[in-house]
Protein backbone atom coordinates (compact mmCIF):
# COMPACT_ATOMS: atom_id res chain seq x y z
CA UNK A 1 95.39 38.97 249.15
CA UNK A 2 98.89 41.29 248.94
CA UNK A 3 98.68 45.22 248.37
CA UNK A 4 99.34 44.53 244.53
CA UNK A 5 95.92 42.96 244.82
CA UNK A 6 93.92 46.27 245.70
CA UNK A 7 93.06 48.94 243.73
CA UNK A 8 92.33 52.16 244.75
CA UNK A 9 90.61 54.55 242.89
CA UNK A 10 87.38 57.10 242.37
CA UNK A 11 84.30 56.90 241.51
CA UNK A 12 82.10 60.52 241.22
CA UNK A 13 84.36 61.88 243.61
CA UNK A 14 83.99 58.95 246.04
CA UNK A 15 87.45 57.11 247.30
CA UNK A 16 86.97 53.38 246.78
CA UNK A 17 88.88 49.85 247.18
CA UNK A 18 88.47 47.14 244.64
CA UNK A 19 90.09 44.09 243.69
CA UNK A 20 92.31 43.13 240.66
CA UNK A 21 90.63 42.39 237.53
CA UNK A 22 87.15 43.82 238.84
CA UNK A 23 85.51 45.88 236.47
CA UNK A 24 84.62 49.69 236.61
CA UNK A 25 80.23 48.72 237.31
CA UNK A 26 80.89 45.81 239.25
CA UNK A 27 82.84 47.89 241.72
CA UNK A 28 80.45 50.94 241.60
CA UNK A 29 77.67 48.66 242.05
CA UNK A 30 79.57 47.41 245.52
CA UNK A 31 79.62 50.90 246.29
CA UNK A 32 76.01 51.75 245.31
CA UNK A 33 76.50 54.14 242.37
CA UNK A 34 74.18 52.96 239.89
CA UNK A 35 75.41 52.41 236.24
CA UNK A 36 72.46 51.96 233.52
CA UNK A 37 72.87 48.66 231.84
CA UNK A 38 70.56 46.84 229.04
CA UNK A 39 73.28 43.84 227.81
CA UNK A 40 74.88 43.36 230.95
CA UNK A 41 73.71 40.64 233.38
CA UNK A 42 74.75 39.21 236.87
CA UNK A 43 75.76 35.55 236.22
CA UNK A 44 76.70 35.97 232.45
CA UNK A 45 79.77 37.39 230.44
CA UNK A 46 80.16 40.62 229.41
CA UNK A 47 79.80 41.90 225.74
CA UNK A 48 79.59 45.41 225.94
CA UNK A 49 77.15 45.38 223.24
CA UNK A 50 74.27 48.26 224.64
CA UNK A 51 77.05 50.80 225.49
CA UNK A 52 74.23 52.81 228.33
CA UNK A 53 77.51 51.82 231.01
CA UNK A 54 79.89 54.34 229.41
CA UNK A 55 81.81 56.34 231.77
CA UNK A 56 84.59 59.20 231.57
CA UNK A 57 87.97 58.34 232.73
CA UNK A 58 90.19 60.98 233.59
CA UNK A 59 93.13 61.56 230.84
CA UNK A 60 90.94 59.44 228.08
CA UNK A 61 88.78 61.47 225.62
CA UNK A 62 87.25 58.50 224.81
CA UNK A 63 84.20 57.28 226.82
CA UNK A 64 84.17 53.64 227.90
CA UNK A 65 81.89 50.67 228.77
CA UNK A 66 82.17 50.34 232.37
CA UNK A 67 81.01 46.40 232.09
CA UNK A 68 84.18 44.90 230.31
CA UNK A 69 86.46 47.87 231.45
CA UNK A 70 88.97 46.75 234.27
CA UNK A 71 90.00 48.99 237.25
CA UNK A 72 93.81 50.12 237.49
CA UNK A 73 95.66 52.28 240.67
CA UNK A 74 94.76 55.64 240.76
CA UNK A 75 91.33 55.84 238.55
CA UNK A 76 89.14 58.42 238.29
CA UNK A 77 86.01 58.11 237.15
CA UNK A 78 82.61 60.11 236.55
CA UNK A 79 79.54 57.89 236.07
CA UNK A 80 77.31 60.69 235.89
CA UNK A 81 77.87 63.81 233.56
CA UNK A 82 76.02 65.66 231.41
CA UNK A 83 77.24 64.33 228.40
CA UNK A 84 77.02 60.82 229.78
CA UNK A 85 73.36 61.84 230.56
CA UNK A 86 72.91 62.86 226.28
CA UNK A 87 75.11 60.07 224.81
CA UNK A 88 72.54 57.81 227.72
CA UNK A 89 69.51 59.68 225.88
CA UNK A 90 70.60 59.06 222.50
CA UNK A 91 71.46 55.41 222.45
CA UNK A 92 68.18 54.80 224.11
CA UNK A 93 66.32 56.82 221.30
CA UNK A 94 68.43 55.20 218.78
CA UNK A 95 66.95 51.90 220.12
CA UNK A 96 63.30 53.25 219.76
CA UNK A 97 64.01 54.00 216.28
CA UNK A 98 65.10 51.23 215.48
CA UNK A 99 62.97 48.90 215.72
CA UNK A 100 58.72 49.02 216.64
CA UNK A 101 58.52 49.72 220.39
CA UNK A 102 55.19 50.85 221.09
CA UNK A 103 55.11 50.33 225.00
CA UNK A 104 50.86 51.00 224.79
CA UNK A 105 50.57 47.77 223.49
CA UNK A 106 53.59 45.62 224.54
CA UNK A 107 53.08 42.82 226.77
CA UNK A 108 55.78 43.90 228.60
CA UNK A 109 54.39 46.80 229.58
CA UNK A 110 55.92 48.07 233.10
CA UNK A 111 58.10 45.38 233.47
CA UNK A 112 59.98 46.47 230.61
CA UNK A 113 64.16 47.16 231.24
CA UNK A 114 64.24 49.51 228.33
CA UNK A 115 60.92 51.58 229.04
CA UNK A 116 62.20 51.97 232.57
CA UNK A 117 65.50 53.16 231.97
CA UNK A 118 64.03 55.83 229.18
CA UNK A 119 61.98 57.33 232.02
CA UNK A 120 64.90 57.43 234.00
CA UNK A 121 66.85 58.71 231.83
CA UNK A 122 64.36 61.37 230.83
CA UNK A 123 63.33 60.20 227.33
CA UNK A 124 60.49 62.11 226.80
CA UNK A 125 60.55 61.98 222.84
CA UNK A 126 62.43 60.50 220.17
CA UNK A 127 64.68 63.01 217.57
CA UNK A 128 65.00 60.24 215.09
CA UNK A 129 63.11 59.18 212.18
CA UNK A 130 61.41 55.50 213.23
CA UNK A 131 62.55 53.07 210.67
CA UNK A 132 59.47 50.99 211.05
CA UNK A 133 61.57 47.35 209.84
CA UNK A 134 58.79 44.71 208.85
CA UNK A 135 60.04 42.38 211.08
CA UNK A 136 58.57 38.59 211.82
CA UNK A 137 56.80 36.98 215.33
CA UNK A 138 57.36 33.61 215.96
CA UNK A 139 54.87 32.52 217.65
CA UNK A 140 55.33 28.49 216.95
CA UNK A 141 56.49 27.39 220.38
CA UNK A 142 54.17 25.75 222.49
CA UNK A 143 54.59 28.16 225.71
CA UNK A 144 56.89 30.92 224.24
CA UNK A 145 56.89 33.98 221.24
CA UNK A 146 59.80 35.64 219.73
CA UNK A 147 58.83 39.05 218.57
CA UNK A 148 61.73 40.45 216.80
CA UNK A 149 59.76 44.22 216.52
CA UNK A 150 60.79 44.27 220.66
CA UNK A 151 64.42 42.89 220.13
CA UNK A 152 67.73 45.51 221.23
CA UNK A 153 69.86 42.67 220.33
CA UNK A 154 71.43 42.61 223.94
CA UNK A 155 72.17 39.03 223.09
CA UNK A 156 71.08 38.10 226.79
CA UNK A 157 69.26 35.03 225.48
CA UNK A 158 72.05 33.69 223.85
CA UNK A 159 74.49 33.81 226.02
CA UNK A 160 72.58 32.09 229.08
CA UNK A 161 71.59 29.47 226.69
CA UNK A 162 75.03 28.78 225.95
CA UNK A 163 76.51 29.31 229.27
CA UNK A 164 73.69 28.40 231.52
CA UNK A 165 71.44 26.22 229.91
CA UNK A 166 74.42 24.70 227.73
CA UNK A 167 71.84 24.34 224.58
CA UNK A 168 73.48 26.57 222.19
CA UNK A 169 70.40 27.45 220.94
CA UNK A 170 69.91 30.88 220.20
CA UNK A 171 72.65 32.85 218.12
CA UNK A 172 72.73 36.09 216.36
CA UNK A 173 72.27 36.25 212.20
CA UNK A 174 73.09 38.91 210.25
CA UNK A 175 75.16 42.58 210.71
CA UNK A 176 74.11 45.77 211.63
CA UNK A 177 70.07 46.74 211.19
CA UNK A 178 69.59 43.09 209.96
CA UNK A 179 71.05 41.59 212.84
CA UNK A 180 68.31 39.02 214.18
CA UNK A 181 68.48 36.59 217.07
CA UNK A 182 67.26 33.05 215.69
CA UNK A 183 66.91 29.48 216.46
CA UNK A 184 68.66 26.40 215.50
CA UNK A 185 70.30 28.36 211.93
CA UNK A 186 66.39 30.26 211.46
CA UNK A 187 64.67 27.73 212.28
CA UNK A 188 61.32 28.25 213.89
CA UNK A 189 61.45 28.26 217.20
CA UNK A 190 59.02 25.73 218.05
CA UNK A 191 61.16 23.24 215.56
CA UNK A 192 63.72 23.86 217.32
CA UNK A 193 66.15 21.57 219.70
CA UNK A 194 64.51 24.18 222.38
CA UNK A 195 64.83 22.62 226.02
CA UNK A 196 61.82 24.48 227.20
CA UNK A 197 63.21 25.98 230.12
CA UNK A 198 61.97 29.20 229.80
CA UNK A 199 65.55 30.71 231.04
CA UNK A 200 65.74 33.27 227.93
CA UNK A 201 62.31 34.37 228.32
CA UNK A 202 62.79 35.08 231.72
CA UNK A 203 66.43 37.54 231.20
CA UNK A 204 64.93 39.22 227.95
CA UNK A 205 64.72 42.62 229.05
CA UNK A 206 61.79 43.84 226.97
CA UNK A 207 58.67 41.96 225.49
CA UNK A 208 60.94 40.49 222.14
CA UNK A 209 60.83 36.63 224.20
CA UNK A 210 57.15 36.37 226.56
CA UNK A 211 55.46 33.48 227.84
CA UNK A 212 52.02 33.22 225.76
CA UNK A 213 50.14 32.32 228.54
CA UNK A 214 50.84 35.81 230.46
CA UNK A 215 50.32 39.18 229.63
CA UNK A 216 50.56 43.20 230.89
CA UNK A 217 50.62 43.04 234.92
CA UNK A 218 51.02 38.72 234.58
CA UNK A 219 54.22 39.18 233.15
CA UNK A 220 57.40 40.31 235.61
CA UNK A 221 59.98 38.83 234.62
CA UNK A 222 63.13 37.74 237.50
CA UNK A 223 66.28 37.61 235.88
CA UNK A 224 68.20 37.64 239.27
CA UNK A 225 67.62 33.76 239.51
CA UNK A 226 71.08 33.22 237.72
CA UNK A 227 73.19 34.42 240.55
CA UNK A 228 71.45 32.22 242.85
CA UNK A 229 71.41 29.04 240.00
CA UNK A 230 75.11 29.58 239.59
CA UNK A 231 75.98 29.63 243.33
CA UNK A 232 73.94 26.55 243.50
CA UNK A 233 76.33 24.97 240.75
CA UNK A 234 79.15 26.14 242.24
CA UNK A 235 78.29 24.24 245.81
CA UNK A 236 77.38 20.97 244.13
């Protein structure tokens, strides 16, 4: 590795090395400055699609996603502020809102990415009207149920189907507040070419994919097993 290589830069004040092409939050996560995430992953792209990662960078007005946003000479960056805290609180009320979170009754219940990061973040109430969608539950797998009411559309189960599983099943249908993740072109999940490997179920951040047969304190879910499935693949 030559100097041209290494990039130094700052992170909340902190004076830190990283390497080319490395992105803002996987070098603060080296450094152990914690960046909220929902979309983002170890072990699958980035799509920049929950926008919690945004950080200031000095001489931009413009906030950006820390997850798809490289490093360069000379950065500074704030991870941290207060209005990275609000435009934090907002997006994760917006994602209340949208859809019909009601953690009381959620089988994901405390093992829940987007719960946990609200506390964290201090979401004690929501400012926004609830939009209540009617939304379906597909519940025709044999071992799994797709409850769209729970979905934030990180599009985690689509994108380790494609890249890890290599089934291509799941996709995303429709724009905006209609966007829905669905199954073989909408159809039902359990008629779908669905390898049954659980690996979407088990990165779905909230309780929009759970195994039937688990519920409430039954049902952690360990999404770090793709880092060690990939360095697996990459031995063999």
């Amino acid at each position: 590795m030559n100097d041209t290589d290494v990039k130094t830069l700052e992170i909340d004040g902190h004076e830190v090395s990283a390497r080319r092409g490395q992105t803002i939050l996987e070098v603060a996560r080296e450094n152990g400055i914690e960046i909220p995430t929902l979309c983002h992953l170890d072990g699958l792209s980035e799509v920049g699609a929950c926008r919690l990662c945004l950080v200031e960078i000095k001489g931009s007005n413009k906030l950006q996603p820390a997850c798809v946003t490289a490093v360069f000479e000379g950065m500074s960056v704030a991870t941290d502020s207060d209005r990275l805290k609000r435009h934090r609180r907002t997006i994760l009320e917006l994602l209340f809102a949208e859809r019909n979170h009601i953690c009381s009754v959620c089988v994901a219940n405390g093992h829940c990415e987007l719960q946990t990061l609200a506390q964290k973040q201090g979401v004690t109430h929501i400012r926004f009207p609830y939009r209540y969608p009617e939304l379906p539950v597909d519940a025709s797998h044999e071992r799994f149920t797709a409850d769209h009411n729970r979905c934030i559309l990180c599009t985690r189960c689509v994108r380790v189907c494609a890249e890890v599983e290599g089934a291509h099943i799941w996709d995303v249908s429709g724009r905006g507040i209609n966007s829905l993740v669905i199954t073989d072109l909408h159809q039902d999940w359990g008629s779908s070419n669905c390898t049954r490997c659980g690996k979407c179920v088990q990165v779905c951040p909230t309780g929009a994919l759970f195994d039937k047969s688990k519920i409430g304190a039954e049902h952690p879910k360990y999404p770090d097993f793709l880092v060690s499935l990939n360095l697996m693949r990459e031995a063999q």
